[in-house]
PDB file of N, CA and C in Angstrom:
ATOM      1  N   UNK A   1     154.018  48.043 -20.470  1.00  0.00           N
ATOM      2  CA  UNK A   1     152.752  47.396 -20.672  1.00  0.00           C
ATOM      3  C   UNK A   1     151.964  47.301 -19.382  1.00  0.00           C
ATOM      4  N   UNK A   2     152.416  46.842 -18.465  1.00  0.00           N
ATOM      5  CA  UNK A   2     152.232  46.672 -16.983  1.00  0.00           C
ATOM      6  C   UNK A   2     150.852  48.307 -16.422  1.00  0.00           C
ATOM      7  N   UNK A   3     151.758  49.317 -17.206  1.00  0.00           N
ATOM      8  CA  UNK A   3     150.559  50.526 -16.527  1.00  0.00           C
ATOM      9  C   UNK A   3     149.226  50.409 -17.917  1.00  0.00           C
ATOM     10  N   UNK A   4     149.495  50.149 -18.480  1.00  0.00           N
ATOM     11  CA  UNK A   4     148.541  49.957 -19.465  1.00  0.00           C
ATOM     12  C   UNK A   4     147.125  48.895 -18.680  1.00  0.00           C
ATOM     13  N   UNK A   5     147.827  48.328 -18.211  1.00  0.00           N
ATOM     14  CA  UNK A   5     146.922  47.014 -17.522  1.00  0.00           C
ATOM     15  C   UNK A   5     146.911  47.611 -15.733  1.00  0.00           C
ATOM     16  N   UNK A   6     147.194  48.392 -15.937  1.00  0.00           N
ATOM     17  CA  UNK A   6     146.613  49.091 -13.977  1.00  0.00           C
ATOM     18  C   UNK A   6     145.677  50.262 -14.369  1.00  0.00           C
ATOM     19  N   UNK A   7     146.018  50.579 -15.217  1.00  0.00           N
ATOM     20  CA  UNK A   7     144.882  51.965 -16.282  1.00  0.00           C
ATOM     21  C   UNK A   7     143.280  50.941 -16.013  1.00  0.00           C
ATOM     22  N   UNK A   8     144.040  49.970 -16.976  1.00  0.00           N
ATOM     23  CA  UNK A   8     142.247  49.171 -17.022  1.00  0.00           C
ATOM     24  C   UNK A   8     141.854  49.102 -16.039  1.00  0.00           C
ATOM     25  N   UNK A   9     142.367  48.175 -14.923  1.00  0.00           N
ATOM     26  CA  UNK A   9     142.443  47.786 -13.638  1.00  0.00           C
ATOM     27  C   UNK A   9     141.546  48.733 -12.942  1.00  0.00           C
ATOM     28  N   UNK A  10     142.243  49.969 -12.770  1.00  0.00           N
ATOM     29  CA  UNK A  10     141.660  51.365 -11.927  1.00  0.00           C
ATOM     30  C   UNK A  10     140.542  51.512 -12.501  1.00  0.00           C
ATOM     31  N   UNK A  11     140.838  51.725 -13.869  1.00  0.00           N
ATOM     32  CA  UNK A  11     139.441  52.649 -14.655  1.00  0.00           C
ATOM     33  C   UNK A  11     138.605  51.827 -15.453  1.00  0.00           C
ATOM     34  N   UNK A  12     138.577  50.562 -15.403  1.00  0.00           N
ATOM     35  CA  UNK A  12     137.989  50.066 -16.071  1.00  0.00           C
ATOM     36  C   UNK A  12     136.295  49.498 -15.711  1.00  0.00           C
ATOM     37  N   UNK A  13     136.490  49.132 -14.264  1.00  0.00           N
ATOM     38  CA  UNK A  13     134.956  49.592 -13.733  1.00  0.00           C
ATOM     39  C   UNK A  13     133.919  50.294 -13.741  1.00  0.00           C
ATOM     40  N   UNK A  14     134.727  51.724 -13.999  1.00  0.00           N
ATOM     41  CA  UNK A  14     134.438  53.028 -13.724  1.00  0.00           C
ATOM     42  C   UNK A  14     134.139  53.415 -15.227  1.00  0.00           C
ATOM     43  N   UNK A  15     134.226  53.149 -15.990  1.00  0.00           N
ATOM     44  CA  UNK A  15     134.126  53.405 -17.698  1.00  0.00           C
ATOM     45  C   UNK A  15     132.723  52.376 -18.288  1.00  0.00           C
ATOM     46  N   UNK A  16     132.523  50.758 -17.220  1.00  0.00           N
ATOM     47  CA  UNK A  16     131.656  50.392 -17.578  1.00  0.00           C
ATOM     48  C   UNK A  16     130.625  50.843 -17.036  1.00  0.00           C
ATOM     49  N   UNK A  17     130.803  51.093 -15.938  1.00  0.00           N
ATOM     50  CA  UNK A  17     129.386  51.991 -15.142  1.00  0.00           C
ATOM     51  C   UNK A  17     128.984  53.360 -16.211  1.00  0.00           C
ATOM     52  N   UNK A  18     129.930  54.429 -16.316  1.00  0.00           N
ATOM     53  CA  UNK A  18     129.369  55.398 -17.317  1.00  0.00           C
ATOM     54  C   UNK A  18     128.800  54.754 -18.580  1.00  0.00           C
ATOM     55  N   UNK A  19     129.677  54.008 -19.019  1.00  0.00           N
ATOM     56  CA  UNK A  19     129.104  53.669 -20.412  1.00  0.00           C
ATOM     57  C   UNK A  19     127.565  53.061 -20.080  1.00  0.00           C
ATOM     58  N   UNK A  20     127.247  52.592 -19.099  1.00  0.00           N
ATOM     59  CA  UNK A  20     125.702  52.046 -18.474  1.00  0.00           C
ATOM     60  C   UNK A  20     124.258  53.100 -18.110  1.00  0.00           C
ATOM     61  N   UNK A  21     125.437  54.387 -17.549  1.00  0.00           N
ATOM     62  CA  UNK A  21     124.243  54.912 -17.244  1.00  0.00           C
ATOM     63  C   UNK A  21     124.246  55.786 -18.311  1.00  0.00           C
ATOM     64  N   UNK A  22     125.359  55.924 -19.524  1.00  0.00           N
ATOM     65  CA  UNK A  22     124.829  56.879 -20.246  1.00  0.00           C
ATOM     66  C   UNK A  22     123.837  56.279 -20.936  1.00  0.00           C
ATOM     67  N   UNK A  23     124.066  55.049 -21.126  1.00  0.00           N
ATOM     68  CA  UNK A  23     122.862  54.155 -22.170  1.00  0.00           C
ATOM     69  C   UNK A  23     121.466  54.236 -21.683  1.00  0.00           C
ATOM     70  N   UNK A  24     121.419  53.994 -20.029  1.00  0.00           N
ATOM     71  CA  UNK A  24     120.077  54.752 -19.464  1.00  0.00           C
ATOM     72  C   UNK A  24     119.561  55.768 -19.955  1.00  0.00           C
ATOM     73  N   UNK A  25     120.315  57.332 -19.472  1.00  0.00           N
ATOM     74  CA  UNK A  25     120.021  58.015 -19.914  1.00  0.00           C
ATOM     75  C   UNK A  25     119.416  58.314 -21.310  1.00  0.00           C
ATOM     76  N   UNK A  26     120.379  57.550 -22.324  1.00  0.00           N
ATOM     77  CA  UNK A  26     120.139  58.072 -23.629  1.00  0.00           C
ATOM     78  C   UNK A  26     118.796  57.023 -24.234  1.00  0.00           C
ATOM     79  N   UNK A  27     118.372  55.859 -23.437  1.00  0.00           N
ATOM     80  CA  UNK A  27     116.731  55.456 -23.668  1.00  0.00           C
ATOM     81  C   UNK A  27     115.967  56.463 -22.908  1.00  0.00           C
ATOM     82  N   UNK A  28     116.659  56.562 -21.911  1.00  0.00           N
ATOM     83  CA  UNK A  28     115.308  57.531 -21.252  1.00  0.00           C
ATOM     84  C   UNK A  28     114.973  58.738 -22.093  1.00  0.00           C
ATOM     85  N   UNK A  29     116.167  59.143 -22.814  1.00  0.00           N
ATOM     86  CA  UNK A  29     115.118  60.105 -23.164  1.00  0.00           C
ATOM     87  C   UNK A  29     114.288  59.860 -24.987  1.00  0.00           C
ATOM     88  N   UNK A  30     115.083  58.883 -25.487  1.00  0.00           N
ATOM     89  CA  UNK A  30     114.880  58.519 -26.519  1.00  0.00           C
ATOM     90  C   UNK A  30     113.025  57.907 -26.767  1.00  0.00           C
ATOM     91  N   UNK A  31     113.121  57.240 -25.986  1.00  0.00           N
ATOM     92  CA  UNK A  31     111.227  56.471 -25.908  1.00  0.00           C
ATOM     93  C   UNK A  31     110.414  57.448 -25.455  1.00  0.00           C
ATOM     94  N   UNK A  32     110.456  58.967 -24.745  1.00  0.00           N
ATOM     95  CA  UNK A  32     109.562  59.716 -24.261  1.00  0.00           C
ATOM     96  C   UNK A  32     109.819  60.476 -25.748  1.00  0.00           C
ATOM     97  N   UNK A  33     110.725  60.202 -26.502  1.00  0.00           N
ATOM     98  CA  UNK A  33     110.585  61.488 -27.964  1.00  0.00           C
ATOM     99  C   UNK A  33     110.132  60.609 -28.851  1.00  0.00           C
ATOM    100  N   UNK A  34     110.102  59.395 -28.584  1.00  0.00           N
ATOM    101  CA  UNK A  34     109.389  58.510 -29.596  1.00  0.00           C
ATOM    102  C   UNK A  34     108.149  58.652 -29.912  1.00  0.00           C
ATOM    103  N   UNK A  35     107.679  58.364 -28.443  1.00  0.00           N
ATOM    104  CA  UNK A  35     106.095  58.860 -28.248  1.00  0.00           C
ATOM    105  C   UNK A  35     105.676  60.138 -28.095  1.00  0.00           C
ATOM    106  N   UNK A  36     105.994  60.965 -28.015  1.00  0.00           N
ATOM    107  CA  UNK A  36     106.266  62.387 -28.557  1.00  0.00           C
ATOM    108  C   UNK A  36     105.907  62.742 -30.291  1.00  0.00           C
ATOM    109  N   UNK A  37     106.762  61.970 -31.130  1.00  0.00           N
ATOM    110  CA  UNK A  37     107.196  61.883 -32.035  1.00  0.00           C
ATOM    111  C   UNK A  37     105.284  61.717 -32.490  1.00  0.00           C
ATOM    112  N   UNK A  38     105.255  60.344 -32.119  1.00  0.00           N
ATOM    113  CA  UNK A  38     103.824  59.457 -32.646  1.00  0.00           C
ATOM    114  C   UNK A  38     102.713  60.418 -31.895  1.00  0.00           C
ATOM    115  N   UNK A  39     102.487  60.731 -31.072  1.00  0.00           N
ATOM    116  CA  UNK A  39     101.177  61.525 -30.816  1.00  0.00           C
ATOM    117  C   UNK A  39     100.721  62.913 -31.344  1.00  0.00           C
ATOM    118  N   UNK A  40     101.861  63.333 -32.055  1.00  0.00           N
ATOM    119  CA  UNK A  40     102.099  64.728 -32.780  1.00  0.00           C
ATOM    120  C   UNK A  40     101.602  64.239 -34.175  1.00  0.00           C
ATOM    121  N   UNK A  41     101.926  63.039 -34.877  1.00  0.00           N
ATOM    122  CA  UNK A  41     101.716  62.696 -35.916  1.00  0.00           C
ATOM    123  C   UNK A  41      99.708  62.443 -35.578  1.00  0.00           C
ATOM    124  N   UNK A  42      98.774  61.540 -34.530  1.00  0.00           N
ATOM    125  CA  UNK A  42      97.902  61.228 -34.227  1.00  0.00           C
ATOM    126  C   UNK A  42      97.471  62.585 -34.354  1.00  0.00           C
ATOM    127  N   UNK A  43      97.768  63.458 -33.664  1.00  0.00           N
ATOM    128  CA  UNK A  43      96.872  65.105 -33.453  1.00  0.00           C
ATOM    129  C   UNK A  43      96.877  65.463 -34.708  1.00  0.00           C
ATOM    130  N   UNK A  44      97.908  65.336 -35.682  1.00  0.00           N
ATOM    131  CA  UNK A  44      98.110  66.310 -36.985  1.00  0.00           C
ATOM    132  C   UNK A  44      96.730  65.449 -37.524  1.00  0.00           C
ATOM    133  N   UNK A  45      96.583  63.839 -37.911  1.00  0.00           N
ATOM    134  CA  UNK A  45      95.862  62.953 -38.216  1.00  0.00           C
ATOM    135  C   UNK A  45      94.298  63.576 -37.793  1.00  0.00           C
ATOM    136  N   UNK A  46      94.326  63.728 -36.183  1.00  0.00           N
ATOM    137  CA  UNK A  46      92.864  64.005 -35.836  1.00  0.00           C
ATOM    138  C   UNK A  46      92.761  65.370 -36.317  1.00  0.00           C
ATOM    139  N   UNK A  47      93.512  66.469 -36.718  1.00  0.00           N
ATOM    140  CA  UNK A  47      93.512  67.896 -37.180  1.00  0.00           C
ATOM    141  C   UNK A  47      92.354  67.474 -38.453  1.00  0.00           C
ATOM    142  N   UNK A  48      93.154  66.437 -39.018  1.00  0.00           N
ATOM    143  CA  UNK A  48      92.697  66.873 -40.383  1.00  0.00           C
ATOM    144  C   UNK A  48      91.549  65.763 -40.674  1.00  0.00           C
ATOM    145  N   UNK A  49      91.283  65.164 -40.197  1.00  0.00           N
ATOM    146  CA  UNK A  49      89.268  64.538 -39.946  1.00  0.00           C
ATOM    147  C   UNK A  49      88.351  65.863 -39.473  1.00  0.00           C
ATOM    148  N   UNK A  50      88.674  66.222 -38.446  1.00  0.00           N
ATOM    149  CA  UNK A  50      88.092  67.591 -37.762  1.00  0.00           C
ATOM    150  C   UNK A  50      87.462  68.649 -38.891  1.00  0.00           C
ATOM    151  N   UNK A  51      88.855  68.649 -39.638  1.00  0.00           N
ATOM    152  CA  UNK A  51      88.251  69.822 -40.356  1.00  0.00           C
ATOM    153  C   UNK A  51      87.752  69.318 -41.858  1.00  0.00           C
ATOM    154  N   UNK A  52      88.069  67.998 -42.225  1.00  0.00           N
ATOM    155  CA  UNK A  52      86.705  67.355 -42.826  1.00  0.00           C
ATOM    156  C   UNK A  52      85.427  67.695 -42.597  1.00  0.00           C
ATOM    157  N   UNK A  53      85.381  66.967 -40.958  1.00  0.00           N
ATOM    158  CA  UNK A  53      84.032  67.052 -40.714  1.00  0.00           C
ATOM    159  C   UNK A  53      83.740  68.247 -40.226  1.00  0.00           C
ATOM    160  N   UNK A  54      84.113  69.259 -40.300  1.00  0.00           N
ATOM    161  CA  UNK A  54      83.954  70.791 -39.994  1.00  0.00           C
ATOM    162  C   UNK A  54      83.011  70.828 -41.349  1.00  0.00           C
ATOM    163  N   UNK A  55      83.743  71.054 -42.172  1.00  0.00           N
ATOM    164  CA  UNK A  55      83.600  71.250 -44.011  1.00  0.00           C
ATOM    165  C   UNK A  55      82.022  70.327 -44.139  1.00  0.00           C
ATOM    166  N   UNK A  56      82.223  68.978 -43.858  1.00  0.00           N
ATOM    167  CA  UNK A  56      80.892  68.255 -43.909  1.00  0.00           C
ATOM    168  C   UNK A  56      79.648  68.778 -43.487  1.00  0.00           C
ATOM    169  N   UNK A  57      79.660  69.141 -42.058  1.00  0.00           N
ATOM    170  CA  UNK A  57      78.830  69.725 -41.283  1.00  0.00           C
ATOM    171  C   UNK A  57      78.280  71.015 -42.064  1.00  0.00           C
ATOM    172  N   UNK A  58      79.122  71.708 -42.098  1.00  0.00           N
ATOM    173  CA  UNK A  58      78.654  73.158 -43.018  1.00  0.00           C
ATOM    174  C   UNK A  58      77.852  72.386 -44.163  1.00  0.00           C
ATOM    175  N   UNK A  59      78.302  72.037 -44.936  1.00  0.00           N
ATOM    176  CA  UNK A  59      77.629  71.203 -46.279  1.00  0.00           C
ATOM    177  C   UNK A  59      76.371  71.077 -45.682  1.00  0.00           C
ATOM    178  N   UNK A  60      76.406  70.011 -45.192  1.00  0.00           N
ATOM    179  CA  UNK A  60      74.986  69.542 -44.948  1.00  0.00           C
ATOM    180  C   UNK A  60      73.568  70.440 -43.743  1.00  0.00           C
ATOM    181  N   UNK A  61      74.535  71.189 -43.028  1.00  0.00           N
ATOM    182  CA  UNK A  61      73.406  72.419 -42.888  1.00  0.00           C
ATOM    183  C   UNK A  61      73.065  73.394 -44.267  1.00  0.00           C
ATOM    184  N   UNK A  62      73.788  73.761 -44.613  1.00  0.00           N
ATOM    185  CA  UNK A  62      73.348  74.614 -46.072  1.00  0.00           C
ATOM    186  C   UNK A  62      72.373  73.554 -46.775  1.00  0.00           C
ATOM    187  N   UNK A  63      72.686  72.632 -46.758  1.00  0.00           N
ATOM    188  CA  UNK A  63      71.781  71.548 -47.594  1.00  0.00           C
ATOM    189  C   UNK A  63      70.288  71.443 -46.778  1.00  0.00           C
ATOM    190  N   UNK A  64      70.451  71.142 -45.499  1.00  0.00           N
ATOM    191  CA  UNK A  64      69.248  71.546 -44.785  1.00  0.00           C
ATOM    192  C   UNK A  64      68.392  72.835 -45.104  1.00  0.00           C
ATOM    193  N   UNK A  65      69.247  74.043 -44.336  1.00  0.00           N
ATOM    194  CA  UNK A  65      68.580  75.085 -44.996  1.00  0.00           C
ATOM    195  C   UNK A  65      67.736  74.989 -46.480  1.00  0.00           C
ATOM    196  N   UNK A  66      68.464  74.554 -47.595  1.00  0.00           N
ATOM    197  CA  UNK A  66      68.223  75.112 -48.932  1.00  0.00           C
ATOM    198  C   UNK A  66      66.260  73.553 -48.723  1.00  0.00           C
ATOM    199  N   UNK A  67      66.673  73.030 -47.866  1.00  0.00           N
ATOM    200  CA  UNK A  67      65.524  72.049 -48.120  1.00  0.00           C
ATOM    201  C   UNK A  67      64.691  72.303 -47.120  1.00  0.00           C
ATOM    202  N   UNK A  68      64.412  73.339 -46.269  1.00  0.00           N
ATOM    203  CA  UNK A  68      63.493  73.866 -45.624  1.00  0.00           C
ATOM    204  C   UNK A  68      62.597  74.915 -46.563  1.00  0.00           C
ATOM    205  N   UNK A  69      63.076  75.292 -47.977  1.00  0.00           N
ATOM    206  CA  UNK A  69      62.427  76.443 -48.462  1.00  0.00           C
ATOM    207  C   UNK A  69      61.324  75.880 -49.079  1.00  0.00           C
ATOM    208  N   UNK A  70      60.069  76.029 -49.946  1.00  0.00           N
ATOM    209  CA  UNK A  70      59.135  75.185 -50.132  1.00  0.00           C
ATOM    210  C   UNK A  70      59.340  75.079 -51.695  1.00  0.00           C
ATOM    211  N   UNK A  71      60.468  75.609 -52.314  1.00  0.00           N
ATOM    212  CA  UNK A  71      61.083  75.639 -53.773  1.00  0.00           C
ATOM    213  C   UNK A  71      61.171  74.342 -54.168  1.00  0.00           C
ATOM    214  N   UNK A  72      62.225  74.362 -53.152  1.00  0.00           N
ATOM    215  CA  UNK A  72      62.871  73.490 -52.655  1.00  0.00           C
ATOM    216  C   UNK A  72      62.150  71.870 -52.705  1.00  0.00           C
ATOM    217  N   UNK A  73      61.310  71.602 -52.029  1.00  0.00           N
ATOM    218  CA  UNK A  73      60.083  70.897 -51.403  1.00  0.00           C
ATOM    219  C   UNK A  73      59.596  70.064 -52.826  1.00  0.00           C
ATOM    220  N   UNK A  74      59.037  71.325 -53.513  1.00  0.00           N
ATOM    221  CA  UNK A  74      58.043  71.399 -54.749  1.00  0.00           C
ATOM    222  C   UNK A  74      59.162  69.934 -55.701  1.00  0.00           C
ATOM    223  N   UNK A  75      60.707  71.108 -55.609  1.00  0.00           N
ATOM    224  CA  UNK A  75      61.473  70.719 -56.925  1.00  0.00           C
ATOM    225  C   UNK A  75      61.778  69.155 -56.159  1.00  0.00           C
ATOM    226  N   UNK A  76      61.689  69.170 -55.459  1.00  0.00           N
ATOM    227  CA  UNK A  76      62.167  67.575 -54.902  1.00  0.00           C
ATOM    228  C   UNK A  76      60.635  66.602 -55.063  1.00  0.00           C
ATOM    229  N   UNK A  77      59.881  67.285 -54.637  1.00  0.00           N
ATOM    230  CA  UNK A  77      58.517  65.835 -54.703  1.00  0.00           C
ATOM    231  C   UNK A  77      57.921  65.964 -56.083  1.00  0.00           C
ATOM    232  N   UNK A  78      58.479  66.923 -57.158  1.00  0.00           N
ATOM    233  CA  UNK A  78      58.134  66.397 -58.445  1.00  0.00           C
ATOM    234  C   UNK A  78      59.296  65.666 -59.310  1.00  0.00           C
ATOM    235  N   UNK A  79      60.630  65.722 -59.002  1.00  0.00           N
ATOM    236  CA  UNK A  79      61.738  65.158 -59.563  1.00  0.00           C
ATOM    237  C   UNK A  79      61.381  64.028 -58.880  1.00  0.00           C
ATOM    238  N   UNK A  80      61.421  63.516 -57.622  1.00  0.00           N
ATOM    239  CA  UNK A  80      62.064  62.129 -57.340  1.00  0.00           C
ATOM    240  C   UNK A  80      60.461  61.280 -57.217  1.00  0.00           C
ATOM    241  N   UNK A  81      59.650  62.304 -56.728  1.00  0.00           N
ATOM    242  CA  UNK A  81      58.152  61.073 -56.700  1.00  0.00           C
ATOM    243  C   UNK A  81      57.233  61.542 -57.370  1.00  0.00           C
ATOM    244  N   UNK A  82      57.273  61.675 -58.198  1.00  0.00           N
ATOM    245  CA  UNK A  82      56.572  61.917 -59.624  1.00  0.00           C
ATOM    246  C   UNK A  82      55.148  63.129 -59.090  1.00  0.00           C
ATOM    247  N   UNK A  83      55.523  63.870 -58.178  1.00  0.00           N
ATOM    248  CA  UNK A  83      54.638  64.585 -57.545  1.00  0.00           C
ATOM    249  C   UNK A  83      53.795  65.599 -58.818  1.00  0.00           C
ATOM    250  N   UNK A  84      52.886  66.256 -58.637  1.00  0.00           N
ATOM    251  CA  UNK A  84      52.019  67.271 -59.945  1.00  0.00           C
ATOM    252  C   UNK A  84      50.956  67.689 -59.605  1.00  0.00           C
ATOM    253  N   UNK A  85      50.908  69.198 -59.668  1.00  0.00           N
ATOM    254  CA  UNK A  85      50.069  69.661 -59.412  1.00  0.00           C
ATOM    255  C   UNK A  85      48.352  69.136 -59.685  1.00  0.00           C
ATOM    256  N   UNK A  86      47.290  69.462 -59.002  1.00  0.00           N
ATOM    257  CA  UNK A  86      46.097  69.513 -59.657  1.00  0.00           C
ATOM    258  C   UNK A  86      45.836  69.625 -60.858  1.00  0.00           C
ATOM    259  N   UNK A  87      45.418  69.200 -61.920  1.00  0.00           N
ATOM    260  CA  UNK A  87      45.155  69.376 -63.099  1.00  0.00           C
ATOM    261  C   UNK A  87      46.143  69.113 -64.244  1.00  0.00           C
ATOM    262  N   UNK A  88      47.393  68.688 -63.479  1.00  0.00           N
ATOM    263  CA  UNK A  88      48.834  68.087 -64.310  1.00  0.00           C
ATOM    264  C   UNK A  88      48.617  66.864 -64.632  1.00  0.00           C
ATOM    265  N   UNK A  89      49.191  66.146 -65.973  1.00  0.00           N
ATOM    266  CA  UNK A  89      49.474  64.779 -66.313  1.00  0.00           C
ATOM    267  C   UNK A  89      50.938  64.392 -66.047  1.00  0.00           C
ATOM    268  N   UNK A  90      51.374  63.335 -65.439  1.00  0.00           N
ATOM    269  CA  UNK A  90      52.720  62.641 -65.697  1.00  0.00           C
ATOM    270  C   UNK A  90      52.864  61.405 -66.304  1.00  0.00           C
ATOM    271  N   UNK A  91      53.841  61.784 -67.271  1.00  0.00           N
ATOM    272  CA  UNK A  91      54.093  60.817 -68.635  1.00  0.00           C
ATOM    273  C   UNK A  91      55.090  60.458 -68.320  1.00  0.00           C
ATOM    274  N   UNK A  92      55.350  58.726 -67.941  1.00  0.00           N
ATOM    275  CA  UNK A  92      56.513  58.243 -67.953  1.00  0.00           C
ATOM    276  C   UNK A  92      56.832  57.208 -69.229  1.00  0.00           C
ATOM    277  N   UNK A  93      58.003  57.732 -69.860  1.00  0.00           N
ATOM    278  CA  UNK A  93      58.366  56.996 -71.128  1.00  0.00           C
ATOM    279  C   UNK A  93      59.419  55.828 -70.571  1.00  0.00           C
ATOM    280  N   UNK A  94      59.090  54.738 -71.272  1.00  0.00           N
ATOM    281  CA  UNK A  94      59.288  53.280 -70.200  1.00  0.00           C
ATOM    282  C   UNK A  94      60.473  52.855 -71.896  1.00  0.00           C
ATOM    283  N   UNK A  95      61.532  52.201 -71.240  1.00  0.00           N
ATOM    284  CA  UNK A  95      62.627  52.136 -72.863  1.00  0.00           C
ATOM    285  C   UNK A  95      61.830  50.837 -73.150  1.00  0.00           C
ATOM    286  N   UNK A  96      62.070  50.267 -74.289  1.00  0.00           N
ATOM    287  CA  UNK A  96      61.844  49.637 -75.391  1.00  0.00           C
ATOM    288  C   UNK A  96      62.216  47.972 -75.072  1.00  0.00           C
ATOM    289  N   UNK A  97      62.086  47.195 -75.151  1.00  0.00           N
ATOM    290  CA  UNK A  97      61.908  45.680 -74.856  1.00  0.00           C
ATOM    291  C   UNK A  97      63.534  45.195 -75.732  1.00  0.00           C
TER     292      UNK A  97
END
């Protein structure tokens, strides 16, 4: 029993120190893959707003364009403000009481 207890004795310092710095080690590298981990997830996140607003942007230039043409113009200031040519009547039918 006696070398059992000079084993510790000798090596037992020496086993708590490794067991210490492996635990260092193994945060050190653990919290730099953490955040690793999370900023890969943030980029994938900002990837995919980007190309939302990629998609948006296009939209709404085509939408520009198509409202620079004077078709365009006409079909909008007689749909939404009751716009009409010279010599046109506009009849608005009003619902029922």
């Amino acid at each position: 029993m006696s070398g059992v207890f000079d084993a510790l004795r000798r090596w037992g310092p020496s086993m708590v120190i490794a067991g210490l710095a492996l635990a260092v080690v193994v945060a050190l590298a653990v919290l730099p893959a953490r955040n690793w981990i999370s900023q890969r997830e943030a980029l994938d996140e900002t990837r995919s707003e980007y190309e939302r607003l990629v998609g948006e942007v296009a939209e709404l230039e085509a939408q520009r364009a198509l409202l620079q043409t004077d078709a365009e113009v006409v079909r909008q200031a007689r749909e939404n403000y009751d716009f009409v040519y010279p010599g046109e009547e506009s009849y608005r039918i009003l619902p029922a009481d």
